[in-house]
C-alpha atoms as a PDB file:
ATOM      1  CA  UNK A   1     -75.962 -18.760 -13.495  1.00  0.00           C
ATOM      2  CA  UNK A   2     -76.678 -17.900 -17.237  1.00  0.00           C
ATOM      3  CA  UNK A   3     -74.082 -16.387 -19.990  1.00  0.00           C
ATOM      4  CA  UNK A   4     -74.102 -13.194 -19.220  1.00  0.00           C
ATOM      5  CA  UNK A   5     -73.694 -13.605 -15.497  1.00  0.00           C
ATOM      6  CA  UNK A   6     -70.661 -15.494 -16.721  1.00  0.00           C
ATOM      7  CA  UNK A   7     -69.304 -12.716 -18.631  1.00  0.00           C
ATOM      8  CA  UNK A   8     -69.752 -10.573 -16.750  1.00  0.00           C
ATOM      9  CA  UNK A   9     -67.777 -11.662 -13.919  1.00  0.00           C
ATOM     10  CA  UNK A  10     -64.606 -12.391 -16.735  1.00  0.00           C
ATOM     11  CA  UNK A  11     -65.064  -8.857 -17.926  1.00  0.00           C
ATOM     12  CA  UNK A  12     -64.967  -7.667 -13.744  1.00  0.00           C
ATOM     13  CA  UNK A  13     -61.707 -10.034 -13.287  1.00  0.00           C
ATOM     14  CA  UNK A  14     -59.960  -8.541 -16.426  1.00  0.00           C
ATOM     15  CA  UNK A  15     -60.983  -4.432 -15.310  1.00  0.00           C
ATOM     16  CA  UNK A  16     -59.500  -5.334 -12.063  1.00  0.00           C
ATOM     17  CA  UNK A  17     -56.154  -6.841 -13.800  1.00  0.00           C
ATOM     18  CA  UNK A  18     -56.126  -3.949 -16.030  1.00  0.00           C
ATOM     19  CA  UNK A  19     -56.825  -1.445 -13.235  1.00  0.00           C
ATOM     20  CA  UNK A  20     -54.371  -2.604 -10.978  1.00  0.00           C
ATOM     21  CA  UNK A  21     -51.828  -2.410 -13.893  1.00  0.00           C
ATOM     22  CA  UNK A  22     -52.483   0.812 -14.299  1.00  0.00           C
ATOM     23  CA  UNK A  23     -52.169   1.721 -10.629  1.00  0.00           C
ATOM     24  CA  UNK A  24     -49.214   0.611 -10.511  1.00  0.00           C
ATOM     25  CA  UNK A  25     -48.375   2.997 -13.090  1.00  0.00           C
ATOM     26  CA  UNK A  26     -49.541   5.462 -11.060  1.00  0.00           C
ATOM     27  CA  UNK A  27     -47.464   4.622  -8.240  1.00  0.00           C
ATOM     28  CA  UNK A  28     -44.391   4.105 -10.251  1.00  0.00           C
ATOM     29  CA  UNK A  29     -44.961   7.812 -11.769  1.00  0.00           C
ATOM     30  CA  UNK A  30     -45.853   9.198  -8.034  1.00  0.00           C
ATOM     31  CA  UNK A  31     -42.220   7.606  -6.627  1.00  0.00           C
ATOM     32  CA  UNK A  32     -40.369   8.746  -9.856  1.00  0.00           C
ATOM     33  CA  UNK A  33     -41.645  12.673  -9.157  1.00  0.00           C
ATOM     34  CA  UNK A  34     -41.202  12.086  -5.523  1.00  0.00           C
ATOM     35  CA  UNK A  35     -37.397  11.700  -6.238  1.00  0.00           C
ATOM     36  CA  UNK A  36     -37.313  14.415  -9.216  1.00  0.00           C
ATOM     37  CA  UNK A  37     -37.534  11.883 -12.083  1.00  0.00           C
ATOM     38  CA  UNK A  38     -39.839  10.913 -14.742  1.00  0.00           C
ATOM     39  CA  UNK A  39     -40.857   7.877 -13.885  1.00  0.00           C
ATOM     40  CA  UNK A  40     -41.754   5.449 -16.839  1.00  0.00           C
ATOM     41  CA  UNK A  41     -42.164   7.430 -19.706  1.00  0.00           C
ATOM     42  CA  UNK A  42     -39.742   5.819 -22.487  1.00  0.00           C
ATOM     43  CA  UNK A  43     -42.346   3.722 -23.740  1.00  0.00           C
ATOM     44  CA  UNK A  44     -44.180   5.401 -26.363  1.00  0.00           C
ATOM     45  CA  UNK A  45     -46.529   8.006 -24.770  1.00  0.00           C
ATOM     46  CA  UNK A  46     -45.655   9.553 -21.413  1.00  0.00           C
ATOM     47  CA  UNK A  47     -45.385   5.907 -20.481  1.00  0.00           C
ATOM     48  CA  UNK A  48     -48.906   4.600 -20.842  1.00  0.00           C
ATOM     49  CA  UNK A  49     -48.471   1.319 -22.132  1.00  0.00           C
ATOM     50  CA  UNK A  50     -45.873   0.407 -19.729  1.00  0.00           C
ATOM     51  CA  UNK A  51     -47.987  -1.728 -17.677  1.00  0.00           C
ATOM     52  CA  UNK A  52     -48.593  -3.456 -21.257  1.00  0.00           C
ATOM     53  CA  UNK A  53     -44.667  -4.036 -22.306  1.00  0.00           C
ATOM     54  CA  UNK A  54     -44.156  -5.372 -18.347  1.00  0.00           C
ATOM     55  CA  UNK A  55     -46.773  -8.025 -18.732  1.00  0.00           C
ATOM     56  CA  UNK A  56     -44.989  -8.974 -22.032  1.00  0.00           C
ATOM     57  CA  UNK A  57     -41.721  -9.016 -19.996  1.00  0.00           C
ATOM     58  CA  UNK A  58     -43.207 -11.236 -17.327  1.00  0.00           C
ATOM     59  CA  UNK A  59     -44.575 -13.682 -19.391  1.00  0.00           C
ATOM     60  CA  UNK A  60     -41.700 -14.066 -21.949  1.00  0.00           C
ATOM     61  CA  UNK A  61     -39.470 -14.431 -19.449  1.00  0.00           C
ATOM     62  CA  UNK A  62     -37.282 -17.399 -18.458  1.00  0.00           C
ATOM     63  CA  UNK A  63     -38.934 -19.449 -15.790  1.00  0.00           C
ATOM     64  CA  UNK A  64     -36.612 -20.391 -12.643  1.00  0.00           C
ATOM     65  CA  UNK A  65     -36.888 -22.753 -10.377  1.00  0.00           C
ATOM     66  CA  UNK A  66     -34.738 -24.110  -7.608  1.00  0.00           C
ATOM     67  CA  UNK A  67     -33.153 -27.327  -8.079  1.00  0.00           C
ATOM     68  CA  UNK A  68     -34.768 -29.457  -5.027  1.00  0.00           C
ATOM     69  CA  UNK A  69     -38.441 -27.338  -5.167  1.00  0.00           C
ATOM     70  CA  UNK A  70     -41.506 -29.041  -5.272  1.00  0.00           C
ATOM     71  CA  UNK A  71     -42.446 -28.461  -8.362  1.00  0.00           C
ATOM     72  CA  UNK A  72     -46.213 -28.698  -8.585  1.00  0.00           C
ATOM     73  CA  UNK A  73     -46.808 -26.601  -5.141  1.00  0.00           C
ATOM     74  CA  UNK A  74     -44.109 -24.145  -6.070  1.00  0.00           C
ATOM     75  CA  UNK A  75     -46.310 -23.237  -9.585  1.00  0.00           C
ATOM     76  CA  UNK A  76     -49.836 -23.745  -7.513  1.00  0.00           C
ATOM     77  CA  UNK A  77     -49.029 -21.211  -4.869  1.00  0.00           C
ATOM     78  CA  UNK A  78     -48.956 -17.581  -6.743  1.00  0.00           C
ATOM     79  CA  UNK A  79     -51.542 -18.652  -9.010  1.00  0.00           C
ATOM     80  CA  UNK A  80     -53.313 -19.890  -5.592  1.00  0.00           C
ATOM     81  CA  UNK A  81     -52.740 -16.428  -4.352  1.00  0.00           C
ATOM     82  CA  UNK A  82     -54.130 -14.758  -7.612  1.00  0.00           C
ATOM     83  CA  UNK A  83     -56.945 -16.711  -7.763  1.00  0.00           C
ATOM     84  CA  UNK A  84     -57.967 -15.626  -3.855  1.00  0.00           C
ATOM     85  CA  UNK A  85     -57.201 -12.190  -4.618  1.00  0.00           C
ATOM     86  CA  UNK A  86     -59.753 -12.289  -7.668  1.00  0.00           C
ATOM     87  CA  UNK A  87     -62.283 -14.098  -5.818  1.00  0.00           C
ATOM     88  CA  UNK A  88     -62.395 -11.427  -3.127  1.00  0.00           C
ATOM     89  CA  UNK A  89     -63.768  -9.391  -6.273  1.00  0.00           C
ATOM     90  CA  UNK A  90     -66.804 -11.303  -6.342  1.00  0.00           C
ATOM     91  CA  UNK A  91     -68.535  -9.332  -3.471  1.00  0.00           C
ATOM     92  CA  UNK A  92     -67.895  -5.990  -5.278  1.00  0.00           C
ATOM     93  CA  UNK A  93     -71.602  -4.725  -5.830  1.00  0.00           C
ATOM     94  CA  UNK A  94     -72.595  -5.565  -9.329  1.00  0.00           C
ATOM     95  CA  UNK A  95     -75.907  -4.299 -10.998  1.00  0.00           C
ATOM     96  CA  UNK A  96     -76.832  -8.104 -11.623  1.00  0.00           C
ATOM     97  CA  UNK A  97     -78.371  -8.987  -8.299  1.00  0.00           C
ATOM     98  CA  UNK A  98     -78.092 -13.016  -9.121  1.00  0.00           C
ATOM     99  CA  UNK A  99     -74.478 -12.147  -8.685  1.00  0.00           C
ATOM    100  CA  UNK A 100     -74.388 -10.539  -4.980  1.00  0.00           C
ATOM    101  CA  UNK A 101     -73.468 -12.992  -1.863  1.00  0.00           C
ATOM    102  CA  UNK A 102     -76.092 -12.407   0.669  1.00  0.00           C
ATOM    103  CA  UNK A 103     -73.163 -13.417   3.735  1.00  0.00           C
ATOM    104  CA  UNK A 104     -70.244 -11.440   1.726  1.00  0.00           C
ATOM    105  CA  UNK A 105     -68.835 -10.467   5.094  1.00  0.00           C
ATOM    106  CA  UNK A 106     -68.352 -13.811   6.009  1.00  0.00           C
ATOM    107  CA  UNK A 107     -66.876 -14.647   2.716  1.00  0.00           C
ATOM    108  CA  UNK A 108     -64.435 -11.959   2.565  1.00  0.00           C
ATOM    109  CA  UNK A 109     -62.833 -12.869   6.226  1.00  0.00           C
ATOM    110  CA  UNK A 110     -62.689 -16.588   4.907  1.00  0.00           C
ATOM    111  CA  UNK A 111     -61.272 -16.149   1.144  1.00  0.00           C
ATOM    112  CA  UNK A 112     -58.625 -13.073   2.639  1.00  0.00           C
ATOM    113  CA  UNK A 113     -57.520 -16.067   6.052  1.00  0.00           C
ATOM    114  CA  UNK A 114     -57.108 -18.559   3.060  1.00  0.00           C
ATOM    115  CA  UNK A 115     -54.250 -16.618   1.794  1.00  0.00           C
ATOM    116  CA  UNK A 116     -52.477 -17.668   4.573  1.00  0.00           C
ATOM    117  CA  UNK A 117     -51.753 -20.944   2.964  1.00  0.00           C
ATOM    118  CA  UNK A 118     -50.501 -19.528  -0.268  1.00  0.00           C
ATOM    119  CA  UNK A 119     -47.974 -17.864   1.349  1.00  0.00           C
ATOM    120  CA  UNK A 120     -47.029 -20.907   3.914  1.00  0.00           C
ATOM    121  CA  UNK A 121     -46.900 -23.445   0.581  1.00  0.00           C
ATOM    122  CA  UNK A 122     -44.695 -21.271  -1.592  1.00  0.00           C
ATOM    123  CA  UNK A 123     -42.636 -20.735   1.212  1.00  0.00           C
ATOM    124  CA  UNK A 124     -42.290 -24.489   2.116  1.00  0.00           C
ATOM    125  CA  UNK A 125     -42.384 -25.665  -1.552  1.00  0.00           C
ATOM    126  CA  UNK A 126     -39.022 -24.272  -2.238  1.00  0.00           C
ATOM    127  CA  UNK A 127     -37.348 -26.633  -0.147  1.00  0.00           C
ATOM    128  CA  UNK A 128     -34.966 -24.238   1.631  1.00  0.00           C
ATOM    129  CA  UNK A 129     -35.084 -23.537   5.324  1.00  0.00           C
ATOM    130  CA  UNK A 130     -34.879 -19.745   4.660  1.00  0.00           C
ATOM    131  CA  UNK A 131     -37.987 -19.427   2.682  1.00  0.00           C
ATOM    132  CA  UNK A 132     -39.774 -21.973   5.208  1.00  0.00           C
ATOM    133  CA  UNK A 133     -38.946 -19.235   8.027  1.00  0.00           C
ATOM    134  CA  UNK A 134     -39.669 -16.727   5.442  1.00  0.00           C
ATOM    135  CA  UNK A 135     -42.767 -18.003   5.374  1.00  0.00           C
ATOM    136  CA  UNK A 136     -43.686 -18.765   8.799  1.00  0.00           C
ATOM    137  CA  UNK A 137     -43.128 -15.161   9.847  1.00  0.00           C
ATOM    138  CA  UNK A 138     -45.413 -13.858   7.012  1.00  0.00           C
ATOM    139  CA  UNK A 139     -48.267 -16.505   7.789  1.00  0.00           C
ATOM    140  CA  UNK A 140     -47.678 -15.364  11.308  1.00  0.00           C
ATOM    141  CA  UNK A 141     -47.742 -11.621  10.504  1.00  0.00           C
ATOM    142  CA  UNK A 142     -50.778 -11.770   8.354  1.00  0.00           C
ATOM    143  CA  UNK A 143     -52.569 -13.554  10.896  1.00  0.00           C
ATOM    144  CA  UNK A 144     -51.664 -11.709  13.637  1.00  0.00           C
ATOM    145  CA  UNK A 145     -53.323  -8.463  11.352  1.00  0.00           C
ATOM    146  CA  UNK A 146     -56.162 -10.818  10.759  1.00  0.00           C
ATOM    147  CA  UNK A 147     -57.392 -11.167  14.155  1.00  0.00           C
ATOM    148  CA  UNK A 148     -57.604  -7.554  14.340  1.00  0.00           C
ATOM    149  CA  UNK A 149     -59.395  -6.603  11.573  1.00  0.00           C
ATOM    150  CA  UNK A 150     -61.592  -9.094  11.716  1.00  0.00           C
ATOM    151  CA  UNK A 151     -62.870  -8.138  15.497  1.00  0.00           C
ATOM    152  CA  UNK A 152     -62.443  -4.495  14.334  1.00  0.00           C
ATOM    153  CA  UNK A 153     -65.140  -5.414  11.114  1.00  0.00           C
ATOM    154  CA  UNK A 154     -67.245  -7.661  13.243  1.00  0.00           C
ATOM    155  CA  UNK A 155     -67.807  -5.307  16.247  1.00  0.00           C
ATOM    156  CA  UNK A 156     -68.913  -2.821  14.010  1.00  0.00           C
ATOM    157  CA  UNK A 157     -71.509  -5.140  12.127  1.00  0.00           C
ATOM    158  CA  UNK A 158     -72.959  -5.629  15.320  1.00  0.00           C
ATOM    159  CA  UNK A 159     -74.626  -2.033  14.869  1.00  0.00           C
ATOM    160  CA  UNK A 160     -75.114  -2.776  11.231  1.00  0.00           C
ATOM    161  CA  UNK A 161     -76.891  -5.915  12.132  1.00  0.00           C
ATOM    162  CA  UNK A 162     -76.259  -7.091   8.495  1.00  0.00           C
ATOM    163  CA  UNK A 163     -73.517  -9.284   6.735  1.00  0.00           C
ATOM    164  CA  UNK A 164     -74.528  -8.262   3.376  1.00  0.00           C
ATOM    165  CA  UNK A 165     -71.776  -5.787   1.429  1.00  0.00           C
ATOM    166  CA  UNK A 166     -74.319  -4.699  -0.821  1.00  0.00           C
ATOM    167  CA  UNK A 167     -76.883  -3.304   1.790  1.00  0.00           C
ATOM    168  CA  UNK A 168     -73.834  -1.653   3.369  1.00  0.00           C
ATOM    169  CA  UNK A 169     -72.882   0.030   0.165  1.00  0.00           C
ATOM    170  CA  UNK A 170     -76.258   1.086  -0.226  1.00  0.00           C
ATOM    171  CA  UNK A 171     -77.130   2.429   2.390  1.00  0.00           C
ATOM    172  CA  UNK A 172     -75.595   5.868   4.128  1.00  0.00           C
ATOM    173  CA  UNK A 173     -73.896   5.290   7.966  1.00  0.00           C
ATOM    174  CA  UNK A 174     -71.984   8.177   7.895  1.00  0.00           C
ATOM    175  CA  UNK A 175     -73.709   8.722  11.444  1.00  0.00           C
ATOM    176  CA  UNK A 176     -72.166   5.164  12.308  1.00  0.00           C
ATOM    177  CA  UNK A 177     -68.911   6.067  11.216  1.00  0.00           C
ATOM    178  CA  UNK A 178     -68.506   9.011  13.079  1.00  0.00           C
ATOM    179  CA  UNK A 179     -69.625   7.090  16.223  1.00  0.00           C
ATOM    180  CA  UNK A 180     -67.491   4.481  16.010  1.00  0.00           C
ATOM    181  CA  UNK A 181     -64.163   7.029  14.909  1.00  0.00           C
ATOM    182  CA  UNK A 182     -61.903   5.465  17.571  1.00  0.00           C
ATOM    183  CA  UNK A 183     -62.608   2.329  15.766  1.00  0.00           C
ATOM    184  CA  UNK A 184     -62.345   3.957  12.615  1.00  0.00           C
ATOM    185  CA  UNK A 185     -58.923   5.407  12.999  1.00  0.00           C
ATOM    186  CA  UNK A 186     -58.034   1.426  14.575  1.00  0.00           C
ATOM    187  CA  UNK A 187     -59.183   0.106  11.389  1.00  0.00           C
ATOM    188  CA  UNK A 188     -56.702   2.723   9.284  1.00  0.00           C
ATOM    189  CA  UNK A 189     -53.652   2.340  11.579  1.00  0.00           C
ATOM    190  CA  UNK A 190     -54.322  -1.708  11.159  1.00  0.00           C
ATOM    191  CA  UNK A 191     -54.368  -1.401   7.424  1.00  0.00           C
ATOM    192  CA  UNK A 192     -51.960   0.624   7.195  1.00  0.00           C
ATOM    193  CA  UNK A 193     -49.239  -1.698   8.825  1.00  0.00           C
END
């Protein structure tokens, strides 16, 4: 992997930071007109750099911690989380083909099932009984939607008889889509919830 590869996948990581700042602009905006308010928009203008000034917010803040956490597992699980999360970006077609993964299917059903154990150690790591149940019912949850979507992506590569994200990007199966609709809609409904 040479410099620009490098660089290329920091600049991807920060677009996707930086885009899903801004989408959560979006969404604030869309709920603030949804209830016949502005939305952010006190921050210089119409509200644009408010994804900026809450960043600021988040990372001057006080840090709290429980009294009887684990401390090193309670600070390893988000950034475990956001590191998973950003990983998943590595199968996003690039133009640099050094930088596709030739099994990307497989890799995105095993980085998305390792966020399982973020959310079990920060859970467990705060040493309270509540957050440990707290936990278990979201490990259970997310696995539970795992199992479907998973079946629901592989029976479908069966007819694409590839694992490669980039050949499926590539290539047009609107003709598979529309065959497999009932699976289609499943796939929706399952993300959806």
């Amino acid at each position: 992997m040479n410099v620009s590869s490098v660089i290329s996948v920091i600049i991807n990581f920060l677009m996707v930071l930086m885009a899903m700042a801004f989408y959560t602009l979006v969404e604030r905006k869309l709920l603030g007109y949804m209830q016949l308010r502005k939305g952010p928009n006190k921050v210089m203008l119409m509200g644009l750099p408010q994804p900026l000034a809450d960043a600021m917010k988040l990372f001057l803040k006080e840090q709290m911690m429980p009294t009887n956490a684990n401390k090193m597992p309670f600070i390893f699980a988000p950034i475990m989380s956001l590191s998973l999360s950003l990983l998943l970006w590595a199968m996003f077609p690039h133009n640099n083909p050094s930088l596709w993964i030739q099994y990307s299917i497989l890799y995105f059903l095993c980085v998305s099932a390792m966020n399982v154990f973020a959310t079990f150690l920060a859970g467990w790591s705060s040493n309270s009984k509540y957050a440990l149940l707290g936990a278990l019912r979201g490990v259970a949850q997310t696995i539970s939607y795992e199992i479907s979507l998973s079946l629901i992506l592989l029976s479908s590569l069966l007819m694409l008889l590839t694992m490669d994200f980039n050949i499926m990007t590539t290539t047009n199966y609107l003709p598979l889509v529309l065959m497999l609709l009932p699976l289609t809609i499943i796939w929706f409904i399952t993300n959806l919830a």
